[in-house]
PDB file of N, CA and C in Angstrom:
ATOM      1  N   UNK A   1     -50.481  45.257 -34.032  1.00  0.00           N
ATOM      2  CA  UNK A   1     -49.084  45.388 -33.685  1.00  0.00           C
ATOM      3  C   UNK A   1     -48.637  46.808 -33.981  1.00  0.00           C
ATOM      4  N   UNK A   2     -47.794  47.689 -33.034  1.00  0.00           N
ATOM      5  CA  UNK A   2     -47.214  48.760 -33.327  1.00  0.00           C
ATOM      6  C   UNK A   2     -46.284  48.773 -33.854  1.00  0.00           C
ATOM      7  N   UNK A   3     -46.047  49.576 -35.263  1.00  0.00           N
ATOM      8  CA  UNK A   3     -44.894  50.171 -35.852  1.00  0.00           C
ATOM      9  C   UNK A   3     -43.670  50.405 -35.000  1.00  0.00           C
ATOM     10  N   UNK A   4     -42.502  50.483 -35.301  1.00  0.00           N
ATOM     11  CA  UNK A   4     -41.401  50.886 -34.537  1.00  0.00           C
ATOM     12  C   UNK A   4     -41.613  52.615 -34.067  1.00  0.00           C
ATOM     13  N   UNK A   5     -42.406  53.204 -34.668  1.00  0.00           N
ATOM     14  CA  UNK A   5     -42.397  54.627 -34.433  1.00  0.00           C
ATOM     15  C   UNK A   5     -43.344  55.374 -33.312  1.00  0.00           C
ATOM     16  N   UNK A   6     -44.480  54.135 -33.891  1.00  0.00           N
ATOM     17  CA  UNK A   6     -45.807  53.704 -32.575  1.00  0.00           C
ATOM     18  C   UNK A   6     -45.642  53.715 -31.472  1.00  0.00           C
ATOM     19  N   UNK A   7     -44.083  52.590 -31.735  1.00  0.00           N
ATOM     20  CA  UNK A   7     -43.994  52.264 -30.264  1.00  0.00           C
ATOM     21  C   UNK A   7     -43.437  53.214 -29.105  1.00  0.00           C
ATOM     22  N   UNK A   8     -42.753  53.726 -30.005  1.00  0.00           N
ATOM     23  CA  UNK A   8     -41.416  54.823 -29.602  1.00  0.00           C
ATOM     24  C   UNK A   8     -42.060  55.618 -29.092  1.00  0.00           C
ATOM     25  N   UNK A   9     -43.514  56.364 -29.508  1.00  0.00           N
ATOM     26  CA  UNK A   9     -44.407  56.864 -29.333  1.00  0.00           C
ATOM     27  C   UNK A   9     -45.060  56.534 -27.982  1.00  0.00           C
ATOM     28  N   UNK A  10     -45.707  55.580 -27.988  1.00  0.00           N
ATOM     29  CA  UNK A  10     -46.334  55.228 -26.621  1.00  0.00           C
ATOM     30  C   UNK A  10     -45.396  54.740 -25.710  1.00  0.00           C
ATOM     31  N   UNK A  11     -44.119  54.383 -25.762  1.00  0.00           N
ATOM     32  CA  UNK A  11     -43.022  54.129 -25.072  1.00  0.00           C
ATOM     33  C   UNK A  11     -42.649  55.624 -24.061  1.00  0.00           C
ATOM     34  N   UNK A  12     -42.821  56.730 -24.938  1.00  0.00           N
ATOM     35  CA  UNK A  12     -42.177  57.833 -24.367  1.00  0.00           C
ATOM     36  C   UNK A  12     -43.714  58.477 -23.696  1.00  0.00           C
ATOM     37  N   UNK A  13     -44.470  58.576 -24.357  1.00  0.00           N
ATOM     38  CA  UNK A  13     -46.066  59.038 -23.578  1.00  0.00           C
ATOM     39  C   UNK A  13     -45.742  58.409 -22.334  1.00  0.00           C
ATOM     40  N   UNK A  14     -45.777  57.012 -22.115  1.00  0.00           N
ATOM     41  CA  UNK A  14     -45.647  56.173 -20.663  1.00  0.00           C
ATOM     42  C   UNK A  14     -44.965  57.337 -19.832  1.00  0.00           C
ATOM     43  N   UNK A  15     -43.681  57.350 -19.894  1.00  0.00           N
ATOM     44  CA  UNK A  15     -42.438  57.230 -19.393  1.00  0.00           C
ATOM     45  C   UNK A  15     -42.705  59.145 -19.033  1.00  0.00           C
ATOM     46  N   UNK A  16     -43.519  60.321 -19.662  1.00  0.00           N
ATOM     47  CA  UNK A  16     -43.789  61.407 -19.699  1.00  0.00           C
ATOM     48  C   UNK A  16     -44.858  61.408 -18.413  1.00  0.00           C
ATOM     49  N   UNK A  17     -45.741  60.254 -18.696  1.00  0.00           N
ATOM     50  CA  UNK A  17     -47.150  60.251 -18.010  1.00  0.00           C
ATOM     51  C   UNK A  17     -46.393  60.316 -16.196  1.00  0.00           C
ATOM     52  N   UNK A  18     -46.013  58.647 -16.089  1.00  0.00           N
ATOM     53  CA  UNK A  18     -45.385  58.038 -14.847  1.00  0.00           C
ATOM     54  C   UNK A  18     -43.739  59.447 -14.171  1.00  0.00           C
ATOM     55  N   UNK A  19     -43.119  59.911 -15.072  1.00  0.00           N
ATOM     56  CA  UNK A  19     -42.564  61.155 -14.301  1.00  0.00           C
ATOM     57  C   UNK A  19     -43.589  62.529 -13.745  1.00  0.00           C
ATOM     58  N   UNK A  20     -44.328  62.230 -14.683  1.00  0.00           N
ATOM     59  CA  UNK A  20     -45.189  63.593 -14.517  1.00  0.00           C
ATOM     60  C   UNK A  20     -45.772  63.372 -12.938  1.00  0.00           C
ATOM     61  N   UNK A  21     -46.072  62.237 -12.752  1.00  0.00           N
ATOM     62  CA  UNK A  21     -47.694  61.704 -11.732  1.00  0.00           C
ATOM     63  C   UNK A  21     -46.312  61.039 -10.412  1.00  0.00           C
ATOM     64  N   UNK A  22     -44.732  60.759 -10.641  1.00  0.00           N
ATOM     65  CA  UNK A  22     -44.171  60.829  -9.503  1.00  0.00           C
ATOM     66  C   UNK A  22     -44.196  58.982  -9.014  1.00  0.00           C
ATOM     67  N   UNK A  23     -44.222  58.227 -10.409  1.00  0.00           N
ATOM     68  CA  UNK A  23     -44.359  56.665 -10.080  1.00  0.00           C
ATOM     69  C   UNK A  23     -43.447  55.983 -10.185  1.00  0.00           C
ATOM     70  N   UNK A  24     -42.292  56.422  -9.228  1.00  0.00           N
ATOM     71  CA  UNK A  24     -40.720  56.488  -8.640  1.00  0.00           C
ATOM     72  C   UNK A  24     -40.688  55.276  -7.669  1.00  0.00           C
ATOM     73  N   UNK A  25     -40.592  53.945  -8.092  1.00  0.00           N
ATOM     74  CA  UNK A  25     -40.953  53.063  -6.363  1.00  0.00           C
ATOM     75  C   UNK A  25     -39.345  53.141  -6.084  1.00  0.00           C
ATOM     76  N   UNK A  26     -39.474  53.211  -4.993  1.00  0.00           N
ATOM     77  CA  UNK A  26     -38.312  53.579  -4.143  1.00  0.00           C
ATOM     78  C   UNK A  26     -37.472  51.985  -4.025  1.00  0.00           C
ATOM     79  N   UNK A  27     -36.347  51.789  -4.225  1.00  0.00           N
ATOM     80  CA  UNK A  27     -35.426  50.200  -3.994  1.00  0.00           C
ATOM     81  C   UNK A  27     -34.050  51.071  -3.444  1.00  0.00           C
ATOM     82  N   UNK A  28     -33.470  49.549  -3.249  1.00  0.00           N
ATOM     83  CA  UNK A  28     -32.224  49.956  -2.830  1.00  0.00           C
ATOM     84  C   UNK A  28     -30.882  49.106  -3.678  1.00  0.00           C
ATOM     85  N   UNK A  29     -30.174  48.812  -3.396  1.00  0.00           N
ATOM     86  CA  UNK A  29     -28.580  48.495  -3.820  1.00  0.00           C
ATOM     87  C   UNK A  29     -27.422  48.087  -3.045  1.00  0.00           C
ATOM     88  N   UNK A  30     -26.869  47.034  -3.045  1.00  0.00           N
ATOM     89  CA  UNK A  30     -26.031  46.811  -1.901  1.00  0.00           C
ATOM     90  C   UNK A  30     -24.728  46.285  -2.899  1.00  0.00           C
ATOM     91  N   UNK A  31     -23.372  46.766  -2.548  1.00  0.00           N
ATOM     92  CA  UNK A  31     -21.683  46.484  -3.160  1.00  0.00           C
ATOM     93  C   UNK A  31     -21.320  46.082  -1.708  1.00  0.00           C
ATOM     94  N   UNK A  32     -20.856  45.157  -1.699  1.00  0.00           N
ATOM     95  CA  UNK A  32     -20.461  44.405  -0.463  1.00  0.00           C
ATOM     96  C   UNK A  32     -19.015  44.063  -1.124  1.00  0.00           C
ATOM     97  N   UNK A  33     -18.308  44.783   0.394  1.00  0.00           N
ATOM     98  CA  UNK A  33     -16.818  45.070   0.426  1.00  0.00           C
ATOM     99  C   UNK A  33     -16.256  43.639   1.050  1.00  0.00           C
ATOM    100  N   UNK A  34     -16.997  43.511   2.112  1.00  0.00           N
ATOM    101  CA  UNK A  34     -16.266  42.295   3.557  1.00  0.00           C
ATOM    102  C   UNK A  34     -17.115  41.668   4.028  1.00  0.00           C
ATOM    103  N   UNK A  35     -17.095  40.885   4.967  1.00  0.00           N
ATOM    104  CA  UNK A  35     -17.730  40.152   5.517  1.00  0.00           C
ATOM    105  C   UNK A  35     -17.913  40.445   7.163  1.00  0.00           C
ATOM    106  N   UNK A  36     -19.027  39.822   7.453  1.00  0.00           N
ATOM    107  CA  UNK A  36     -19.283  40.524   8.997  1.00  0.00           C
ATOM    108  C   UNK A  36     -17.904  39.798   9.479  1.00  0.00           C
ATOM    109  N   UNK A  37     -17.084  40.160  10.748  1.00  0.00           N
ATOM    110  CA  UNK A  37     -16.014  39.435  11.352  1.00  0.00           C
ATOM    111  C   UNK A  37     -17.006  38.815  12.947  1.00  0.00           C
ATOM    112  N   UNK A  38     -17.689  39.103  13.652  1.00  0.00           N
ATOM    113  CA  UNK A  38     -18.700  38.444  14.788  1.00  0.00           C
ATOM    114  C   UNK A  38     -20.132  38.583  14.576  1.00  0.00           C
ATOM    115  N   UNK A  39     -20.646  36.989  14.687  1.00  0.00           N
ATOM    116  CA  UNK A  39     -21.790  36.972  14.465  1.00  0.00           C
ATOM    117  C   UNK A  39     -22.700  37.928  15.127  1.00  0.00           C
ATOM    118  N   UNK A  40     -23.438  38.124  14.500  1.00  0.00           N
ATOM    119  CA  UNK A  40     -24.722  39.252  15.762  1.00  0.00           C
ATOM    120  C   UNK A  40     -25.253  38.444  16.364  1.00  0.00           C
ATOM    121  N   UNK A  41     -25.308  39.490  17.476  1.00  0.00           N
ATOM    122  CA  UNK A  41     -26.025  38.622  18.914  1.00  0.00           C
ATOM    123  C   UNK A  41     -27.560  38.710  18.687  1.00  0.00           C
ATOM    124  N   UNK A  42     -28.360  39.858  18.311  1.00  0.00           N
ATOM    125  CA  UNK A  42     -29.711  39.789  17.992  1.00  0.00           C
ATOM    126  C   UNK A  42     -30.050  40.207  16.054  1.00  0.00           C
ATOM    127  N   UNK A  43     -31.388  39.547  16.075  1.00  0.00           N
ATOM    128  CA  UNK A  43     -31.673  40.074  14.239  1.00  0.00           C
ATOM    129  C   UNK A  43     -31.264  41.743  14.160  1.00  0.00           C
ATOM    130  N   UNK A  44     -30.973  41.977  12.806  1.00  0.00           N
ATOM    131  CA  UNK A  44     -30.881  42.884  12.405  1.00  0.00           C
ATOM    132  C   UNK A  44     -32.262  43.490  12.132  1.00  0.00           C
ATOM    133  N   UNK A  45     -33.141  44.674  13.097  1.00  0.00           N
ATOM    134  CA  UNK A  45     -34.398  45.315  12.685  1.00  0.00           C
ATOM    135  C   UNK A  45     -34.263  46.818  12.820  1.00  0.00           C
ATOM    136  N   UNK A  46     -33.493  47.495  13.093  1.00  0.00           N
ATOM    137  CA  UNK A  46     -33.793  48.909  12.860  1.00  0.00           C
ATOM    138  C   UNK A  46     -31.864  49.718  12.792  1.00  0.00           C
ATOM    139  N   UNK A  47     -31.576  49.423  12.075  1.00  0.00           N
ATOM    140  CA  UNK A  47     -30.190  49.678  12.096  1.00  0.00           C
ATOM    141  C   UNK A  47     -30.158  51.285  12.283  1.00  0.00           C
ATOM    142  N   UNK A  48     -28.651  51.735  12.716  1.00  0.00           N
ATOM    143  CA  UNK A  48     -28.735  53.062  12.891  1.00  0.00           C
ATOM    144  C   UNK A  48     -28.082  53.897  11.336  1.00  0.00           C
ATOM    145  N   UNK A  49     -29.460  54.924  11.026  1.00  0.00           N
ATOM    146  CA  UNK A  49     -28.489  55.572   9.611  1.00  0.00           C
ATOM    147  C   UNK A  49     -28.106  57.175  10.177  1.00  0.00           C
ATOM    148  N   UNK A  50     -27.198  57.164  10.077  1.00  0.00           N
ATOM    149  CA  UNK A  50     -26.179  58.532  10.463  1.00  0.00           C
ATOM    150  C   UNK A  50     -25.930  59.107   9.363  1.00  0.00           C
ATOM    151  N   UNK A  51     -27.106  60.107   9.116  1.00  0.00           N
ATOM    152  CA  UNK A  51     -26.588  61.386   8.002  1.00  0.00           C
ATOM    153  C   UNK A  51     -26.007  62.367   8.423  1.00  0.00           C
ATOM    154  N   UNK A  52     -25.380  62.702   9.979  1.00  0.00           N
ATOM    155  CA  UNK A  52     -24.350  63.631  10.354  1.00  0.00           C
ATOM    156  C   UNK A  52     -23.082  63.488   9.721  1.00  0.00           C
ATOM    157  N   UNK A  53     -22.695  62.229   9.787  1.00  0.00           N
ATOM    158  CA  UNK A  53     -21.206  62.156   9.192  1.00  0.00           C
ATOM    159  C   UNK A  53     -20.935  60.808   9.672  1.00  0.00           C
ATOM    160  N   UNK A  54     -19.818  60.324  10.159  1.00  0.00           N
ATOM    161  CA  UNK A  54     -19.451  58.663  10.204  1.00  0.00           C
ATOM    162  C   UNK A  54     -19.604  58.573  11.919  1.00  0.00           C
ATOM    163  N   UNK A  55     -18.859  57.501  12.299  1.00  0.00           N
ATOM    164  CA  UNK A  55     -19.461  56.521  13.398  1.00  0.00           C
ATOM    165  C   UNK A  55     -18.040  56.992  14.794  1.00  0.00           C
ATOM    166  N   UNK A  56     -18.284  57.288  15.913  1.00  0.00           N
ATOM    167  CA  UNK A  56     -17.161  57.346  16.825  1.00  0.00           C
ATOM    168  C   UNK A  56     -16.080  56.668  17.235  1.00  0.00           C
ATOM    169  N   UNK A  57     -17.042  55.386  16.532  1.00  0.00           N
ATOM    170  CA  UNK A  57     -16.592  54.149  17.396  1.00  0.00           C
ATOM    171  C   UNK A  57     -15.508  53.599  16.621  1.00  0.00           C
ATOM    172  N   UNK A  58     -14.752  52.543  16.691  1.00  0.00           N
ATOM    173  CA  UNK A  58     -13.476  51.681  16.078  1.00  0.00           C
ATOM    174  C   UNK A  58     -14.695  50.712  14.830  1.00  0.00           C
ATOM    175  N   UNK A  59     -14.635  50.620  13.612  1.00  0.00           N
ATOM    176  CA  UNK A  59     -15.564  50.302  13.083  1.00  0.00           C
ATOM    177  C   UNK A  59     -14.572  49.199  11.597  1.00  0.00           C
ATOM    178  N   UNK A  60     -15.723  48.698  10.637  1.00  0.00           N
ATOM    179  CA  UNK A  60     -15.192  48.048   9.137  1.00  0.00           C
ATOM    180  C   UNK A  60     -15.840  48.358   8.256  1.00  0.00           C
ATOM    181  N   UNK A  61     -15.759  48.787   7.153  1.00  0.00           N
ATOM    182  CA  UNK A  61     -16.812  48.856   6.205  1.00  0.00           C
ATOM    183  C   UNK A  61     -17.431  47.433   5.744  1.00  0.00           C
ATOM    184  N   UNK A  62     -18.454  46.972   5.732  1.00  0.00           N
ATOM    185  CA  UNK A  62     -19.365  46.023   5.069  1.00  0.00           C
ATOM    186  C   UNK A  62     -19.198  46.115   3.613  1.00  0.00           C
ATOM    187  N   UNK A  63     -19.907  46.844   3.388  1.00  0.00           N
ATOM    188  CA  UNK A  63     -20.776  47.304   2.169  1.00  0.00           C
ATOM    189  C   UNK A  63     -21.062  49.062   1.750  1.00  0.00           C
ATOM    190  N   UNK A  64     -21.598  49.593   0.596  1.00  0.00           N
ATOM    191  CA  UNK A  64     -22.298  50.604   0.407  1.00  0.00           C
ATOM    192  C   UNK A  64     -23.109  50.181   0.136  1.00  0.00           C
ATOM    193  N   UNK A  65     -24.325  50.889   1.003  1.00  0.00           N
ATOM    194  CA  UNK A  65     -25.709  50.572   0.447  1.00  0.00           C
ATOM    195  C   UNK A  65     -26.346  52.059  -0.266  1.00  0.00           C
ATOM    196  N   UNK A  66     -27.300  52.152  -1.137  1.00  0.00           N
ATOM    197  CA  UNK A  66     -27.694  52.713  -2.045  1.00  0.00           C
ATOM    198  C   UNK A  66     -29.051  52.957  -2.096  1.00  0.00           C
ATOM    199  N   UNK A  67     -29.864  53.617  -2.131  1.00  0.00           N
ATOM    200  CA  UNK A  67     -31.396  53.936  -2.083  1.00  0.00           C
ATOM    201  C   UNK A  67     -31.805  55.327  -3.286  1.00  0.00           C
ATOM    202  N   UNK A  68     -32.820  54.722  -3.617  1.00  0.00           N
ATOM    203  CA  UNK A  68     -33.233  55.702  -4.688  1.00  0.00           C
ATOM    204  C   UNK A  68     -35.049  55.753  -4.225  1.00  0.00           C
ATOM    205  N   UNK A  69     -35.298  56.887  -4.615  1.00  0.00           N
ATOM    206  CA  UNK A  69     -37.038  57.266  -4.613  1.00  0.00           C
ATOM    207  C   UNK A  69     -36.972  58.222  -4.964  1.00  0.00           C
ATOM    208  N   UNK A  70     -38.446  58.633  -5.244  1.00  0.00           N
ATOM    209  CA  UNK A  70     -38.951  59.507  -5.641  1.00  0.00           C
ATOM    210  C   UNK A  70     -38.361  60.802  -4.777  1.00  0.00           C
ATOM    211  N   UNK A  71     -38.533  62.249  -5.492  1.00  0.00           N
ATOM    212  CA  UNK A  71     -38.338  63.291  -4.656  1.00  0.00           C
ATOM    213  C   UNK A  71     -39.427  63.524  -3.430  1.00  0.00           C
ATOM    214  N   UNK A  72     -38.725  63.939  -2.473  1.00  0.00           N
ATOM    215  CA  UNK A  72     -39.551  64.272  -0.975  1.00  0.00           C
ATOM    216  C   UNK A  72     -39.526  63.276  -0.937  1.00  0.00           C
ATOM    217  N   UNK A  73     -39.290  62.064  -1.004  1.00  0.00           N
ATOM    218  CA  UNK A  73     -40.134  60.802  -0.533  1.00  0.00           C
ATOM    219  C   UNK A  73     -38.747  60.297   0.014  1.00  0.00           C
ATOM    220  N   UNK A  74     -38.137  61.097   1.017  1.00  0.00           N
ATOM    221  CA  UNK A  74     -36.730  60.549   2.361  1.00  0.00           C
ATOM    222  C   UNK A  74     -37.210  59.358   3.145  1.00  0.00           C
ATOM    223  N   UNK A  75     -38.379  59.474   3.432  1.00  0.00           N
ATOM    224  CA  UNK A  75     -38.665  58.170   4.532  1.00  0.00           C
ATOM    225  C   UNK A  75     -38.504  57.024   3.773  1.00  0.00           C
ATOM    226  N   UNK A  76     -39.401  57.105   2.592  1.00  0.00           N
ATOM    227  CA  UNK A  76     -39.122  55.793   1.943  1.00  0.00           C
ATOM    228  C   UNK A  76     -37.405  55.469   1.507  1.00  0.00           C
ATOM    229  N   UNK A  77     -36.813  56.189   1.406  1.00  0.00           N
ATOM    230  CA  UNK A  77     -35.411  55.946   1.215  1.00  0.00           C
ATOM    231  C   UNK A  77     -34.900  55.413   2.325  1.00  0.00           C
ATOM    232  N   UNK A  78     -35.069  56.329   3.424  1.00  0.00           N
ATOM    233  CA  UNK A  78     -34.550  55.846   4.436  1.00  0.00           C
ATOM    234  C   UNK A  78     -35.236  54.155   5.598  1.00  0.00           C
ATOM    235  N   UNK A  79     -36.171  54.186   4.412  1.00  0.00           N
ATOM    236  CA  UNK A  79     -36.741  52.756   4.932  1.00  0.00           C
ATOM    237  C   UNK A  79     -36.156  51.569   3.776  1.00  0.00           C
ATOM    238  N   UNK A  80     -35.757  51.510   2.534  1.00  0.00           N
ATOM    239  CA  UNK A  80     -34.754  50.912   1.557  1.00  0.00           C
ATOM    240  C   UNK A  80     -33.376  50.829   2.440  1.00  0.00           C
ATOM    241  N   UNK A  81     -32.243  52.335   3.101  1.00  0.00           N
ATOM    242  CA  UNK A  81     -31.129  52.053   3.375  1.00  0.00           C
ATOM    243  C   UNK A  81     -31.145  51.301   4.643  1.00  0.00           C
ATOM    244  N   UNK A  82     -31.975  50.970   5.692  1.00  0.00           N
ATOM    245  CA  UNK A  82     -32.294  50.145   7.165  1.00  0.00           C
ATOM    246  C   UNK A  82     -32.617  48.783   6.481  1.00  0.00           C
ATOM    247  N   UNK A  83     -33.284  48.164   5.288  1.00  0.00           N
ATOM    248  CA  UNK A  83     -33.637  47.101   4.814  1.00  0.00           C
ATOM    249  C   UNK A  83     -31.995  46.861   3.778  1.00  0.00           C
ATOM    250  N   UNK A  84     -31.083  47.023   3.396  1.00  0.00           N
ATOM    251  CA  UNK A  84     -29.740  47.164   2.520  1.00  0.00           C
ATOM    252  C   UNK A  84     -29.193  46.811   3.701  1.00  0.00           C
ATOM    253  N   UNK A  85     -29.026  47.603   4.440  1.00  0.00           N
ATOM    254  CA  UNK A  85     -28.139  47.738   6.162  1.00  0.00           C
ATOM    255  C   UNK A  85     -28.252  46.841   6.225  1.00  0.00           C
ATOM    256  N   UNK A  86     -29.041  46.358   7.271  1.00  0.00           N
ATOM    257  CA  UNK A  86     -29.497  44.769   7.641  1.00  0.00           C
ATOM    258  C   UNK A  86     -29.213  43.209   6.549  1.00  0.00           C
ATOM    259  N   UNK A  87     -29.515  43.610   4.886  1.00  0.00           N
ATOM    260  CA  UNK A  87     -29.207  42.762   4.528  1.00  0.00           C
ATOM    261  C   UNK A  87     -27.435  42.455   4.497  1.00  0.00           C
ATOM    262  N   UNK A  88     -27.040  43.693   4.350  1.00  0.00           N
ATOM    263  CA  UNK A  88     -25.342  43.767   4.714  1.00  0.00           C
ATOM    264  C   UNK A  88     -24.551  43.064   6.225  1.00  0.00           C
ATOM    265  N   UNK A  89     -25.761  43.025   6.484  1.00  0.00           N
ATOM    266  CA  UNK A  89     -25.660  42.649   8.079  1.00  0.00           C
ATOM    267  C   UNK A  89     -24.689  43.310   9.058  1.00  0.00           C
ATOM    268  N   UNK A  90     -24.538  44.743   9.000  1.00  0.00           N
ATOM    269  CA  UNK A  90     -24.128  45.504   9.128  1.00  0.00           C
ATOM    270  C   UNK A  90     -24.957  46.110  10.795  1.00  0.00           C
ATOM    271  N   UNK A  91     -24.112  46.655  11.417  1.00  0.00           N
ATOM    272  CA  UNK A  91     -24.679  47.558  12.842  1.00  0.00           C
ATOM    273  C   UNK A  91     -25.327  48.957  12.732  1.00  0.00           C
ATOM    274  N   UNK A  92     -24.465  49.676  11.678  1.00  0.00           N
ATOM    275  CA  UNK A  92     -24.897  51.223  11.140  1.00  0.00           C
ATOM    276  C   UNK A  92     -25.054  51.177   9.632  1.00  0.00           C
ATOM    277  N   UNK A  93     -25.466  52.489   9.224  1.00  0.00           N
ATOM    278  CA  UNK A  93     -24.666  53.221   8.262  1.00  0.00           C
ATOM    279  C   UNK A  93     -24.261  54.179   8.332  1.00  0.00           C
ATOM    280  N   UNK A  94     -23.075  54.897   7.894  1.00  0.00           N
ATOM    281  CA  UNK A  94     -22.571  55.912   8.301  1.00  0.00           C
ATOM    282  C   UNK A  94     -22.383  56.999   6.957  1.00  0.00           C
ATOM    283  N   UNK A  95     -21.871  57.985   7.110  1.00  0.00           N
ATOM    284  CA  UNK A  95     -21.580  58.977   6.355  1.00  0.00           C
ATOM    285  C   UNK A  95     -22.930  59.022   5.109  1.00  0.00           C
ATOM    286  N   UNK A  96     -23.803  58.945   5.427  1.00  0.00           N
ATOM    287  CA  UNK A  96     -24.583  59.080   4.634  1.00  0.00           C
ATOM    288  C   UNK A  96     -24.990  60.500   3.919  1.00  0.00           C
ATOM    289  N   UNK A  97     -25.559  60.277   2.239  1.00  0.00           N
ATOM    290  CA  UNK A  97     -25.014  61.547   1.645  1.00  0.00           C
ATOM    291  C   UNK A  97     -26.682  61.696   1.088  1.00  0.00           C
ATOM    292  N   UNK A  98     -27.176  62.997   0.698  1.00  0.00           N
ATOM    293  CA  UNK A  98     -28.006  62.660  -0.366  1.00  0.00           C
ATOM    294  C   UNK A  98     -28.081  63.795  -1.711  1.00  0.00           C
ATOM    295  N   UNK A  99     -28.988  63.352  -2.722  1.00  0.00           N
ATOM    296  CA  UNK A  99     -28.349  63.768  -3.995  1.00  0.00           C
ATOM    297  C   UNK A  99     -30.173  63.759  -4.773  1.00  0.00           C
ATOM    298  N   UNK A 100     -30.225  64.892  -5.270  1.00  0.00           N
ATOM    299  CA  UNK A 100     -31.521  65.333  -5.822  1.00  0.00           C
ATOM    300  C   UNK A 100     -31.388  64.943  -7.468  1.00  0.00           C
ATOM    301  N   UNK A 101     -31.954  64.523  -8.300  1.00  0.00           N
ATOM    302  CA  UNK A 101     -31.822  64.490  -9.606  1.00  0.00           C
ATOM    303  C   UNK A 101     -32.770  64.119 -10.303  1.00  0.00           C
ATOM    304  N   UNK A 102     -33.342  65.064 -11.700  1.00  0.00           N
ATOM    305  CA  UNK A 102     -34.263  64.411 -12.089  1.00  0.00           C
ATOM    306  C   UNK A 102     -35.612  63.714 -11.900  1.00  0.00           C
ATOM    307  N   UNK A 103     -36.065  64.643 -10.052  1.00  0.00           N
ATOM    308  CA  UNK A 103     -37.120  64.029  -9.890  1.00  0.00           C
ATOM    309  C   UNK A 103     -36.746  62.885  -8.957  1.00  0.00           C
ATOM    310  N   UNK A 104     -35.716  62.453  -8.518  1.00  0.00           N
ATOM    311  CA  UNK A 104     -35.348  61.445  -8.283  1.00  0.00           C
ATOM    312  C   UNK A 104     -34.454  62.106  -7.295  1.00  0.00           C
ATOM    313  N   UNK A 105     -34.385  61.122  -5.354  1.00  0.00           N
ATOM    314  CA  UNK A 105     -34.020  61.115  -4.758  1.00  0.00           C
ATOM    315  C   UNK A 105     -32.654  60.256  -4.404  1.00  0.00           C
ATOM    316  N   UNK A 106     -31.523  60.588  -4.263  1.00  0.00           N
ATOM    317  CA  UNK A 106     -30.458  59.310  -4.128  1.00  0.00           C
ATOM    318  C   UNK A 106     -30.133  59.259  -2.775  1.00  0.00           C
ATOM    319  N   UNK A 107     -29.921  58.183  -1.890  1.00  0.00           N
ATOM    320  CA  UNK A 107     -29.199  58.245  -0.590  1.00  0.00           C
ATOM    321  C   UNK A 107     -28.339  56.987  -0.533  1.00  0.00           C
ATOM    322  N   UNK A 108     -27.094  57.559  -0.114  1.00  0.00           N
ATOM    323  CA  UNK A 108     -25.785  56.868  -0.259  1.00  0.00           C
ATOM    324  C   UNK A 108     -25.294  56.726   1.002  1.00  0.00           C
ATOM    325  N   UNK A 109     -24.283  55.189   1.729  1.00  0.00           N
ATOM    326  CA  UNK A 109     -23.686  55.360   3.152  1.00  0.00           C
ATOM    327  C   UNK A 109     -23.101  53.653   2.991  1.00  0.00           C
ATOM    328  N   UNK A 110     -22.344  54.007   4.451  1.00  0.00           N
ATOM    329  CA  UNK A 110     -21.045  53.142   3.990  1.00  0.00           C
ATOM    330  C   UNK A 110     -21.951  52.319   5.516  1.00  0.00           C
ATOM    331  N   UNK A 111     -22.148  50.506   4.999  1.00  0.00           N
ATOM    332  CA  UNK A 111     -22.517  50.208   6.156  1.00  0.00           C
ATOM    333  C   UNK A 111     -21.435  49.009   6.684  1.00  0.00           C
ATOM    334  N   UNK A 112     -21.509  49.798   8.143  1.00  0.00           N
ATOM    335  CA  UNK A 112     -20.640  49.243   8.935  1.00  0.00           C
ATOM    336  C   UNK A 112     -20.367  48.220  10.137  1.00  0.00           C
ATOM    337  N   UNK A 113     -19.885  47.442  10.526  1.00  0.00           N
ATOM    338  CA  UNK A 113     -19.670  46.560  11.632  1.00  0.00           C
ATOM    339  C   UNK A 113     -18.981  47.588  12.847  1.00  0.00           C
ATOM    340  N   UNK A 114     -19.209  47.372  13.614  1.00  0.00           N
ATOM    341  CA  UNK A 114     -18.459  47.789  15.039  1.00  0.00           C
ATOM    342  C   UNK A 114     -17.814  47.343  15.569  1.00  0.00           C
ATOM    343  N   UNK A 115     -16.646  47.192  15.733  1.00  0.00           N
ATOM    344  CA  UNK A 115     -15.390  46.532  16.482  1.00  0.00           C
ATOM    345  C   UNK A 115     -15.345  46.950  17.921  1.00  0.00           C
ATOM    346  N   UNK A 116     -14.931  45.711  18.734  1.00  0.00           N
ATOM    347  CA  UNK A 116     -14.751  45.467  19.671  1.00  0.00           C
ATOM    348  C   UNK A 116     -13.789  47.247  20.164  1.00  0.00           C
ATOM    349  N   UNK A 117     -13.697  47.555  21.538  1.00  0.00           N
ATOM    350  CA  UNK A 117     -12.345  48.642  21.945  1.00  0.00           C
ATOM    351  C   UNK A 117     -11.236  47.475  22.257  1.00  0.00           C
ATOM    352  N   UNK A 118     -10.280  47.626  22.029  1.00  0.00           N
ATOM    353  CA  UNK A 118      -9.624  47.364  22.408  1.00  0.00           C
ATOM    354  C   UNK A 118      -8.302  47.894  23.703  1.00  0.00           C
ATOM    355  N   UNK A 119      -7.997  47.040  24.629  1.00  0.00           N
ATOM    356  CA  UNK A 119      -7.695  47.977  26.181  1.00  0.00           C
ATOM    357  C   UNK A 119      -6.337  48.436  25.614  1.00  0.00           C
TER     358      UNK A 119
END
C-alpha cells in the first residue's frame, strides 16, 4: 500500500507522463436551453458547424455544445461538436469559437433549430 506521499508521488508522475505523451481523449458537453419546436424530417448525421460566425437564417437556440481535445487535434473536436449537435437535436451550430489552453483544445457554439420564413 502507498503512503499518502507515495501516492501524491505517482499520482503526479501519471498526470506529468500522460500531458507530456498528449493522452487528451477528446469528449464533448451539452447545456440544453429549449426544446426542438418541429420534429426532424430525417436522422440527425452530419450537422452543419459554422466557425465563420452565426446562421442567416430565422433560427432558436437549442443548446451549447462544448468539445475539448487535445491540441491540433480540431477534427476530433469537431467530430465531438457534430455528435453534441445531433444529440441536441439541433440543425447547426453556429458562432462557433475556439480556445487553446494548457495543451488542451476548447470548441464552443450555440446549437440551433431553423425556423420556418415566415411570408
Amino acid at each position: 500500500m502507498y503512503s499518502g506521499d507515495a501516492m501524491q508521488s505517482s499520482l503526479l508522475r501519471l498526470a506529468v507522463c500522460l500531458a507530456a505523451i498528449g493522452c487528451v481523449q477528446a469528449s464533448h458537453h451539452i447545456r440544453v436551453m429549449d426544446a426542438r419546436r418541429v420534429p426532424r424530417a430525417a436522422p440527425c448525421e452530419h450537422p452543419v458547424i459554422d466557425t465563420e460566425g452565426g446562421a442567416d437564417r430565422p433560427h432558436v437556440a437549442l443548446a451549447i455544445v462544448t468539445a475539448e481535445c487535445g491540441s491540433g487535434k480540431e477534427d476530433e473536436c469537431r467530430v465531438q461538436l457534430e455528435i453534441g449537435t445531433c444529440r441536441a437535436d439541433a440543425d447547426a451550430l453556429i458562432n462557433v469559437t475556439r480556445q487553446n489552453a494548457n495543451g488542451h483544445l476548447r470548441m464552443v457554439g450555440t446549437a440551433v433549430e431553423y425556423l420556418a420564413a415566415t411570408p
